[in-house]
Protein backbone atom coordinates (compact mmCIF):
# COMPACT_ATOMS: atom_id res chain seq x y z
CA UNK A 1 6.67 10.16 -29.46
CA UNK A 2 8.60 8.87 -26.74
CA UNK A 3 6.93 10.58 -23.75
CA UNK A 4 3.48 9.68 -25.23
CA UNK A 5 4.19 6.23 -24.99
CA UNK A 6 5.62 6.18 -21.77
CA UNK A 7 2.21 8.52 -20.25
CA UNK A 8 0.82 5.29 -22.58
CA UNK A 9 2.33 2.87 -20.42
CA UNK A 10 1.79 4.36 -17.18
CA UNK A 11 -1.46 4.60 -17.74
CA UNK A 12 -2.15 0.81 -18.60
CA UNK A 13 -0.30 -0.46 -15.98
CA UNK A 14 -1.82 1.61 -13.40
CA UNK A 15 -5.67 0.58 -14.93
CA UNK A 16 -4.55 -2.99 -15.24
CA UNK A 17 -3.63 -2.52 -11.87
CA UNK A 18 -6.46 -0.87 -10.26
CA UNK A 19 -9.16 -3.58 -11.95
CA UNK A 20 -7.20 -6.65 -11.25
CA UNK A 21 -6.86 -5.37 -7.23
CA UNK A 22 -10.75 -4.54 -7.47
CA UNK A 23 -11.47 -8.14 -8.39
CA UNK A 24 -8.53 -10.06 -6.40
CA UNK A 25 -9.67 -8.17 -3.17
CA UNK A 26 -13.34 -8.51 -3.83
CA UNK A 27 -13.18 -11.96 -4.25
CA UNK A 28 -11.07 -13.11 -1.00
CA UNK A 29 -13.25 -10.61 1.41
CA UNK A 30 -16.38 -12.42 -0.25
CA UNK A 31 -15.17 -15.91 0.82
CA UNK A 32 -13.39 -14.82 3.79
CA UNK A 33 -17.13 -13.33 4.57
CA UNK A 34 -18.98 -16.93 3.27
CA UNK A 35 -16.54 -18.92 5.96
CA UNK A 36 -17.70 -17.15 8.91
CA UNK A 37 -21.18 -17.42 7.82
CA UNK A 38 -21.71 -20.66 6.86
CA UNK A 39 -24.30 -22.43 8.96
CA UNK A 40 -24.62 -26.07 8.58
CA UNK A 41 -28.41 -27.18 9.27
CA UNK A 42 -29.26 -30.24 11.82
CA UNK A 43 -29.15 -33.75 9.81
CA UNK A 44 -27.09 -32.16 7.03
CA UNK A 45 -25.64 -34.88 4.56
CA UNK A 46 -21.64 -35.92 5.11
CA UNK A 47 -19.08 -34.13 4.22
CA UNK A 48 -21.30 -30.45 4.03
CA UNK A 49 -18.91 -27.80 6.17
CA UNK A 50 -21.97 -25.41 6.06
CA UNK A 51 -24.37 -23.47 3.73
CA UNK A 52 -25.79 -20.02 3.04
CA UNK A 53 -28.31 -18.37 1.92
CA UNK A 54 -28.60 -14.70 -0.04
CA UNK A 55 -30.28 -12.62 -2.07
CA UNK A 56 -28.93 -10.45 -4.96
CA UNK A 57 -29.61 -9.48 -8.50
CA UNK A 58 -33.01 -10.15 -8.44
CA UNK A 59 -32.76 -13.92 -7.18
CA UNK A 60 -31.88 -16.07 -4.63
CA UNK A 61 -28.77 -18.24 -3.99
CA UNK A 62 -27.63 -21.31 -2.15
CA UNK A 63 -23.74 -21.53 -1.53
CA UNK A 64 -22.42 -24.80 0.26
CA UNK A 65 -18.96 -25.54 1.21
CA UNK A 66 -18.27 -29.32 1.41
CA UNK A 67 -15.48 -32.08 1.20
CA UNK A 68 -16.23 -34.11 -1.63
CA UNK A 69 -16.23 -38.24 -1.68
CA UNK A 70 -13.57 -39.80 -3.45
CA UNK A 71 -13.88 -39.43 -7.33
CA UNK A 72 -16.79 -36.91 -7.20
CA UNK A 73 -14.92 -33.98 -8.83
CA UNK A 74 -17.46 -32.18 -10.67
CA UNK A 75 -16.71 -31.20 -14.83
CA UNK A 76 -16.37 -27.44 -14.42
CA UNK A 77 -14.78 -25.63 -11.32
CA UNK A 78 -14.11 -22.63 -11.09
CA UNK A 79 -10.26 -21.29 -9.72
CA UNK A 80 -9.43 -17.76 -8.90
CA UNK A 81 -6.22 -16.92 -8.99
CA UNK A 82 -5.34 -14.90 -11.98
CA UNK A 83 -6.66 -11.60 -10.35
CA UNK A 84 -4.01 -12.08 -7.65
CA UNK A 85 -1.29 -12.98 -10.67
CA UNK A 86 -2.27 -10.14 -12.72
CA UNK A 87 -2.63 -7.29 -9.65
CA UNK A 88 0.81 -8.41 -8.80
CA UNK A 89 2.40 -8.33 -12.25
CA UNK A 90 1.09 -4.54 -12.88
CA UNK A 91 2.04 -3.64 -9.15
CA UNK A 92 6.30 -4.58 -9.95
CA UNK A 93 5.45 -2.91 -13.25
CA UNK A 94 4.64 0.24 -11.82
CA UNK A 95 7.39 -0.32 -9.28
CA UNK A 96 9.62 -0.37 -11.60
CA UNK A 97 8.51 2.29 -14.22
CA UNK A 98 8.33 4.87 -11.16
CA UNK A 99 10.79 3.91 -9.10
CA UNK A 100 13.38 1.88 -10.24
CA UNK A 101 14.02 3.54 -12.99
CA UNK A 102 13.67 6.97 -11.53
CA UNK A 103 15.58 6.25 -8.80
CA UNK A 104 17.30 8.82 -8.57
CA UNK A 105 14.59 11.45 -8.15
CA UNK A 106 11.75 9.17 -6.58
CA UNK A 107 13.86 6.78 -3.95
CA UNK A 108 17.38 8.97 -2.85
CA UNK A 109 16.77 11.10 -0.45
CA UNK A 110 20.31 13.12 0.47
CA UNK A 111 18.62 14.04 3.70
CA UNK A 112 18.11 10.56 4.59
CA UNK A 113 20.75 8.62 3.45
CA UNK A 114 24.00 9.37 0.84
CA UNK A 115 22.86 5.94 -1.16
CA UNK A 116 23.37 5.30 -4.95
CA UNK A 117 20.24 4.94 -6.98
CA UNK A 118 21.46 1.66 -8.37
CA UNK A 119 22.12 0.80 -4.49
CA UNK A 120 18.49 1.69 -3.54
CA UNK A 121 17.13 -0.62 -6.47
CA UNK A 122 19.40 -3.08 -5.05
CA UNK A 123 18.07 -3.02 -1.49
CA UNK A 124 14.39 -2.80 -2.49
CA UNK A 125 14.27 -5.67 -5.42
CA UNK A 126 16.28 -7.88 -2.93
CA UNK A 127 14.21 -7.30 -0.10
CA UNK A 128 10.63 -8.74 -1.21
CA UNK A 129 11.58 -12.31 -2.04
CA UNK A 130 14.34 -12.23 1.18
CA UNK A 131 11.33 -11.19 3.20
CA UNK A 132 8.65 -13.82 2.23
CA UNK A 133 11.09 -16.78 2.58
CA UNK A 134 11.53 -15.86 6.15
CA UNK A 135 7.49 -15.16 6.51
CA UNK A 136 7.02 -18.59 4.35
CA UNK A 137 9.46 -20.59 6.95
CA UNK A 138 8.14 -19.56 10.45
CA UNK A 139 4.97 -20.45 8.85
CA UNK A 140 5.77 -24.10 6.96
CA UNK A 141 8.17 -24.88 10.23
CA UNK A 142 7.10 -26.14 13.83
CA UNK A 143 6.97 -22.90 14.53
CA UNK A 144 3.69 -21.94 12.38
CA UNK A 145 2.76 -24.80 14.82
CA UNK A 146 2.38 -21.99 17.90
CA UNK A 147 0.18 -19.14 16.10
CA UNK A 148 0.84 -16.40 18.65
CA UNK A 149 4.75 -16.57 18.30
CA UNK A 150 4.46 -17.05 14.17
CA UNK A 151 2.42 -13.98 14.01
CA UNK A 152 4.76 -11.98 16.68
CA UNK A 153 7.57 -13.08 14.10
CA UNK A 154 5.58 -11.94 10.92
CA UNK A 155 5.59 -8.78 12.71
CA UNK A 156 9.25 -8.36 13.46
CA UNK A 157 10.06 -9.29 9.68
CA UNK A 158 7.41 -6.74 8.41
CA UNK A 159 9.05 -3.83 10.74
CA UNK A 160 12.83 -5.10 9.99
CA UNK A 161 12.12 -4.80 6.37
CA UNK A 162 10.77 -1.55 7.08
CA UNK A 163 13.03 -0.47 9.08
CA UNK A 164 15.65 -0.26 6.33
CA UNK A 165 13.45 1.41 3.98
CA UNK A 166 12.70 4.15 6.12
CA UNK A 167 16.68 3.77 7.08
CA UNK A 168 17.65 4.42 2.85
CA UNK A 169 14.49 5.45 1.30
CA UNK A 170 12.72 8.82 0.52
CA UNK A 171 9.37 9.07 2.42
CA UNK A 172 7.43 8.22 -0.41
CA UNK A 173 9.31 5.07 -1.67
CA UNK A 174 9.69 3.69 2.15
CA UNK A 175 5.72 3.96 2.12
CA UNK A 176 5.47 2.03 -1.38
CA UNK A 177 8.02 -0.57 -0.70
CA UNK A 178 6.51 -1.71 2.64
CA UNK A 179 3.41 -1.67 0.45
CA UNK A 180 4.71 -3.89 -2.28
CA UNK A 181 6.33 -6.21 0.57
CA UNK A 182 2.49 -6.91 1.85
CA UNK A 183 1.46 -7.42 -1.81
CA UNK A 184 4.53 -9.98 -2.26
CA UNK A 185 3.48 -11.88 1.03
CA UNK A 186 0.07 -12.04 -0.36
CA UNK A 187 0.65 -13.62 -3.45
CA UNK A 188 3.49 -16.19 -2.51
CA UNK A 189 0.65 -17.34 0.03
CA UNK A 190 -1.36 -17.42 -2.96
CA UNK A 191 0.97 -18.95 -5.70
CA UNK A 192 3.13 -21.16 -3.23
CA UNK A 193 0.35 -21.92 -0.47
CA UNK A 194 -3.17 -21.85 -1.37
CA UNK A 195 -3.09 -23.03 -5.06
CA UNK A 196 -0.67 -25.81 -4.27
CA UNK A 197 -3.59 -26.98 -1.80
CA UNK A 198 -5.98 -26.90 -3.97
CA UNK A 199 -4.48 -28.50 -6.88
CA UNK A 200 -3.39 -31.13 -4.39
CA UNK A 201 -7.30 -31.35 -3.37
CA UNK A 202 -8.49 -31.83 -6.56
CA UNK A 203 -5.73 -34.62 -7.67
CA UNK A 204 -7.06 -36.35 -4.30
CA UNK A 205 -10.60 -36.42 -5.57
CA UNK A 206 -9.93 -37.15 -8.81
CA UNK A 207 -7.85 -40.25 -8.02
CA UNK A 208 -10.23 -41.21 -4.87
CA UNK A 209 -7.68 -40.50 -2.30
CA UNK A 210 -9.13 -38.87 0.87
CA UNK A 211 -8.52 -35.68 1.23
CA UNK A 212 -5.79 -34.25 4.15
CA UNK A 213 -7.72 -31.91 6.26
CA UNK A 214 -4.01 -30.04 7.38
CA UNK A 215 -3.59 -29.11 3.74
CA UNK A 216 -6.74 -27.40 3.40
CA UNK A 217 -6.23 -25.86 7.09
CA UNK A 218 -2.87 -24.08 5.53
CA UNK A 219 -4.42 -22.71 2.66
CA UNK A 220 -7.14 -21.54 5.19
CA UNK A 221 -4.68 -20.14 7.31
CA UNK A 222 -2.72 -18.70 4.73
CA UNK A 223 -6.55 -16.94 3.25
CA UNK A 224 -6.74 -15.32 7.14
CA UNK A 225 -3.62 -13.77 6.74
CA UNK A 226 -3.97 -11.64 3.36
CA UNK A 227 -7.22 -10.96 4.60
CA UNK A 228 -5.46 -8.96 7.64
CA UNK A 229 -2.68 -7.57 5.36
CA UNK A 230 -5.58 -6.17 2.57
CA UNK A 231 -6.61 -2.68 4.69
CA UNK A 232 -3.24 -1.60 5.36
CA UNK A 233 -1.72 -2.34 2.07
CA UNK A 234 -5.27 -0.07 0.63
CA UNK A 235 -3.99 2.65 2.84
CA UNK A 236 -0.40 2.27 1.56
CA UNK A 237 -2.04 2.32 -1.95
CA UNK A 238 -3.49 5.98 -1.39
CA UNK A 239 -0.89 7.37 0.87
CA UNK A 240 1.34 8.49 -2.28
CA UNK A 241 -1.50 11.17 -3.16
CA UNK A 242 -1.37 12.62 0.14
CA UNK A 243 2.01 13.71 1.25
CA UNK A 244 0.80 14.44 4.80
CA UNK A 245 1.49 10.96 5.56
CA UNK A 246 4.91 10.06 3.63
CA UNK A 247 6.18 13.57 3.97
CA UNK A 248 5.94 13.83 7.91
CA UNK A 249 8.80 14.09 9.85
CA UNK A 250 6.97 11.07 11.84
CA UNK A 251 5.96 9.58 9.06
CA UNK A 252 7.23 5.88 9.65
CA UNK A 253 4.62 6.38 13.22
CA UNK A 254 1.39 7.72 11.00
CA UNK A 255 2.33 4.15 9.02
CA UNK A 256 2.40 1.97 12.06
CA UNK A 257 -0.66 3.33 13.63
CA UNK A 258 -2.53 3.48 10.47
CA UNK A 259 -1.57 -0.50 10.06
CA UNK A 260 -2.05 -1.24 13.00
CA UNK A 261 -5.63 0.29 13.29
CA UNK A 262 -6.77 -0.89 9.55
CA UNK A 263 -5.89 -4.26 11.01
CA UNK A 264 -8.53 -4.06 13.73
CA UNK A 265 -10.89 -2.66 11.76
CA UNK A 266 -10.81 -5.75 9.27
CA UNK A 267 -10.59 -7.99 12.47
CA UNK A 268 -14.07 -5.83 13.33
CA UNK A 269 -15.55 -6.59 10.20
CA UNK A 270 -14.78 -10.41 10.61
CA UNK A 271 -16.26 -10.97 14.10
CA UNK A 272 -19.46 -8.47 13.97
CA UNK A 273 -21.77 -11.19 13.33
CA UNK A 274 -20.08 -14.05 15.35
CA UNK A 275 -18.34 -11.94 18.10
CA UNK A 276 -20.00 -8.85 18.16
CA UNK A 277 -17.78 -7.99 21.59
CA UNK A 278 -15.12 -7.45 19.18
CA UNK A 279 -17.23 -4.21 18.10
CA UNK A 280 -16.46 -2.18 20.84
CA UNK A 281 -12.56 -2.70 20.76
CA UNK A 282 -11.92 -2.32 17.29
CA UNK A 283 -14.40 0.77 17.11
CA UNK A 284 -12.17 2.87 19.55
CA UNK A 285 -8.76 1.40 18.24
CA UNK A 286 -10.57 2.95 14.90
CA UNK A 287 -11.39 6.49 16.11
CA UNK A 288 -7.75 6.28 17.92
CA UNK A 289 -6.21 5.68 15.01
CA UNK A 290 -7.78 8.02 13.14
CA UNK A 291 -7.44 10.52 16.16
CA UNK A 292 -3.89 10.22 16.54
CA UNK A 293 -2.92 10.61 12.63
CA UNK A 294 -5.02 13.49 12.44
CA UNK A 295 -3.16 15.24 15.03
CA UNK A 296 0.19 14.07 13.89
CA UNK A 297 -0.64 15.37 10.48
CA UNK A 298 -2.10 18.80 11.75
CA UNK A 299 0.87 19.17 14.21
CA UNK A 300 2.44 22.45 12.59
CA UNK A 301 4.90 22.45 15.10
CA UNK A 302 6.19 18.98 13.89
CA UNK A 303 6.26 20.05 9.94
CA UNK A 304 7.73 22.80 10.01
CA UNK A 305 10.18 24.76 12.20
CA UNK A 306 9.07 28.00 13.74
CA UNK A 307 8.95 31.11 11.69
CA UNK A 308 12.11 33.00 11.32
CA UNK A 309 11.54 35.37 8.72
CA UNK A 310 9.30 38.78 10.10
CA UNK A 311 11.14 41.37 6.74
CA UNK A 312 8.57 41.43 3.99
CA UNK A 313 9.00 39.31 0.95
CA UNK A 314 9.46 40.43 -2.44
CA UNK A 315 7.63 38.31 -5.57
CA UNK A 316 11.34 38.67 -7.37
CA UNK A 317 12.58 36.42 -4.36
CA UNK A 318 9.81 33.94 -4.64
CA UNK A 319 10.17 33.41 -8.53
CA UNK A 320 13.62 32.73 -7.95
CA UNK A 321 13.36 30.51 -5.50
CA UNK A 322 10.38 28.61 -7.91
CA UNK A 323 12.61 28.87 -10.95
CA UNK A 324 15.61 27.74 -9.65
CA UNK A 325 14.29 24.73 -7.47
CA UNK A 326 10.49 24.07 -9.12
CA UNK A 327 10.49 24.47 -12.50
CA UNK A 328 12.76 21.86 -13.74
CA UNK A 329 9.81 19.70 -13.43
CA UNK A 330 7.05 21.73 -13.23
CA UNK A 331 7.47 23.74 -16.38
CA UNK A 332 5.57 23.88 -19.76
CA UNK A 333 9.28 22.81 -21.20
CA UNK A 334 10.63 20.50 -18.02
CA UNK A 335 14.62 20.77 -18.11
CA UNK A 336 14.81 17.49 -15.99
CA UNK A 337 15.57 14.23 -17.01
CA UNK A 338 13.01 12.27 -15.73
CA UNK A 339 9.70 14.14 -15.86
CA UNK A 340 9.10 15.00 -20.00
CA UNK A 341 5.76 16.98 -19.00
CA UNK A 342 5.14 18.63 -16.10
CA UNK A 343 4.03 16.34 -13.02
CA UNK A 344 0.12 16.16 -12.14
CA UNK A 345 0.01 19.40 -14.92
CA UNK A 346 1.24 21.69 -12.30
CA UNK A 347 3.83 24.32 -13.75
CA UNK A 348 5.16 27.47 -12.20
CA UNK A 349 6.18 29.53 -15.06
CA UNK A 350 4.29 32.23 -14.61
CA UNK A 351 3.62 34.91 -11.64
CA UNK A 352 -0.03 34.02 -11.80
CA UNK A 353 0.70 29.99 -11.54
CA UNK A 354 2.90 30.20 -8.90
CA UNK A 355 0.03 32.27 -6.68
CA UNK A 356 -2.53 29.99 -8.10
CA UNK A 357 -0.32 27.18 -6.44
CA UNK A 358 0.36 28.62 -2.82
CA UNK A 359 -1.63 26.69 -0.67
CA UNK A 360 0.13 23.48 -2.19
CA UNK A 361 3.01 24.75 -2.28
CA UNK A 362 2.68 25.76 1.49
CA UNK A 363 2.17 21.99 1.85
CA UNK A 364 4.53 20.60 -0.28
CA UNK A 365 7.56 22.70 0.16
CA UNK A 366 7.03 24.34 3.75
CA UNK A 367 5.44 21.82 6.11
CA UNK A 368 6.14 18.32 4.75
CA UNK A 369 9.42 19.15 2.82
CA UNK A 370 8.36 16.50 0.08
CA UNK A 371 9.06 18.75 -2.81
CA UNK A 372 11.21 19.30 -4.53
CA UNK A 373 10.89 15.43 -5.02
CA UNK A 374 13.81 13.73 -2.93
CA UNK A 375 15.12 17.53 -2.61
CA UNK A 376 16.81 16.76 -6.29
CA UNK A 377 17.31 20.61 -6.99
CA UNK A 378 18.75 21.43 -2.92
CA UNK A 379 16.16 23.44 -1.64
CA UNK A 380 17.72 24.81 0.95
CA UNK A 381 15.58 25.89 4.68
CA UNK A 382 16.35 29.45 4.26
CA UNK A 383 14.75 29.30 0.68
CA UNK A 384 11.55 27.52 2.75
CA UNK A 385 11.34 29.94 5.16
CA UNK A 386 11.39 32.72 2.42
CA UNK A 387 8.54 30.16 0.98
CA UNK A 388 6.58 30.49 4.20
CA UNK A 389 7.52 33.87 4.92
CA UNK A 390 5.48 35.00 1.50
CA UNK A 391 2.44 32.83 1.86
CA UNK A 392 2.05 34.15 5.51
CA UNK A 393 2.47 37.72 4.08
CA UNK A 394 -0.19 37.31 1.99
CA UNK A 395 1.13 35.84 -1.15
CA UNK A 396 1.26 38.97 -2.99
CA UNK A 397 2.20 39.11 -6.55
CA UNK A 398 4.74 41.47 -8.34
């Protein structure tokens, strides 16, 4: 009864999770896209910042952005900010379902570092609010002032913090916590930045105040930057189903580049219309990027070591190898204390299930070593080799 509500639970808070991000990110590249389309016609009226005009669903539609006069507040406006709340809520959720309280299996790595599970929660719930109170002061300080150094220092804080995750971490949790840190940055600019401002607006217009142009400029500002951060936190997002990327020996370089190059894509996107000789540069830092993670990811030579196993290789050695390091997970009755049902459905108890398997487990135990999971069972290299040795043999059965 247990297990089912757990799979329960996982399940919900990876939905909520996925819907909440659809309609959070949705809604901030829409107005991100309205800003830097906006035209505002000759002889326009005061206070109109610029219009639009577009057709969808069967109809047209007029979208202006304007400062309102004193006391003009209309009677029903429309906030967004719950998507961000909620996407962020189910995000630590699953944080902390998966990895916090499997630490042990899903953020210890003994190849990596010799850290406690309960100091590996430590570092990574500590890290995410330490980070965004130094990203929220070089922004709210003179600093944020000079938007070349600000952005130089949002830099260094995002590769410090991941620094130490790749430092303590397995593979896969480095790669989700740096994820999670982008998602935290996003939504304190959200919750401590941009709603602020606009609650600030509207108390301004409601009590016929004018309205401070440098508040609105911060939430602005603030807007620009999760629009950056959105690609490469997407890629973070789907880099736990492919274990190419968190499992590579280089893996914290196929994260950078990947950032780096989702970045300038998004910066692509923004300018196309208004800049369009930002196309050319962010096209080829796309295909680079994509380039240069393809052939770290296909670079055998960096995934695994060179073959040192010519003697044929019996099935017997194979199952025991399976049995002894796979199975305690993947098994019809899993013997380990985390995983109640056998991960993704995969299970090796049988001759014909571990053949079924050997392309993955080529992949998974051979060239990325990123199962077993955080090595939990001590796989050792001789029992990968004899691993490799068998699928290049033919993976032959008993």
């Amino acid at each position: 009864m247990f297990d089912h509500a757990n799979e329960l639970l996982h399940l919900l808070a990876r939905w909520v999770h996925l819907i909440a991000g659809i309609m959070w990110i949705g809604n901030s590249m829409l107005f991100n896209w309205l800003d830097r389309n906006l035209e505002k016609p000759p002889g326009s009226k005061p206070g109109l910042v610029g219009e639009i005009w577009m057709v969808h669903s069967g109809g047209f539609y007029q979208v202006e952005k304007k400062f309102l006069a004193p006391a003009q507040l209309p009677k029903t406006l429309h906030w967004f900010k719950w998507q961000n709340g909620i996407t962020w809520l189910s995000g630590i959720s699953l944080l902390v379902l998966i990895y916090y309280m499997g630490a042990a299996a899903m953020m210890v790595d003994p190849d990596v570092s010799a850290i406690t599970p309960q100091t590996a929660v430590l570092i990574g719930a500590a890290s995410l609010p330490l980070a965004f109170l130094a990203y929220d002061l070089v922004w709210r300080t003179a600093i944020g002032k000079s938007p070349g150094l600000a952005t130089v220092l949002t830099f260094a804080i995002l590769l410090g913090a991941s620094a130490v995750y790749f430092r303590y971490f397995s593979g896969r949790a480095a790669y989700m916590h740096v994820g999670v840190l982008v998602g935290t940055l996003m939504t304190g600019n959200v919750w401590f930045v941009i709603l602020p401002s606009q609650r600030e607006l509207i108390a301004a217009t409601k009590e016929g105040r004018e309205q401070d142009p440098a508040i609105g400029y911060q939430a602005k500002q603030r807007s620009v930057h999760n629009n950056y951060f959105t690609f490469p936190l997407l890629f973070i997002m789907l880099s736990g189903h492919f274990p190419s990327t968190y499992g590579h020996p280089q893996s914290w370089i196929i994260l950078l580049v990947l950032a780096a190059g989702s970045a300038f894509v998004r910066l692509g996107m923004n300018m196309r219309f208004t800049q369009p000789m930002w196309l050319w540069p962010t096209g080829f830092a796309a295909l680079g990027t994509l380039a240069l993670v393809l052939v770290l990811v296909g670079d055998k030579a960096l995934l695994s070591r060179e073959a040192g196993r010519a003697t044929p290789v019996a099935f017997t050695e194979v199952a025991e190898v399976m049995h002894t390091r796979c199975t305690p997970c993947h098994s019809s009755t899993p013997t380990d204390a985390t995983y109640k049902a056998a991960p993704n459905g995969v299970m090796f108890d049988t001759p014909e299930q571990i053949i079924t398997m050997a392309q993955k487990i080529e992949e998974r135990a051979v060239k990325t070593k990123s199962m077993p999971l955080a090595n939990v069972t001590k796989m050792t290299d001789a029992e990968r080799e004899t691993l490799r040795a068998w699928i290049a043999q033919g993976a032959k059965g008993p």
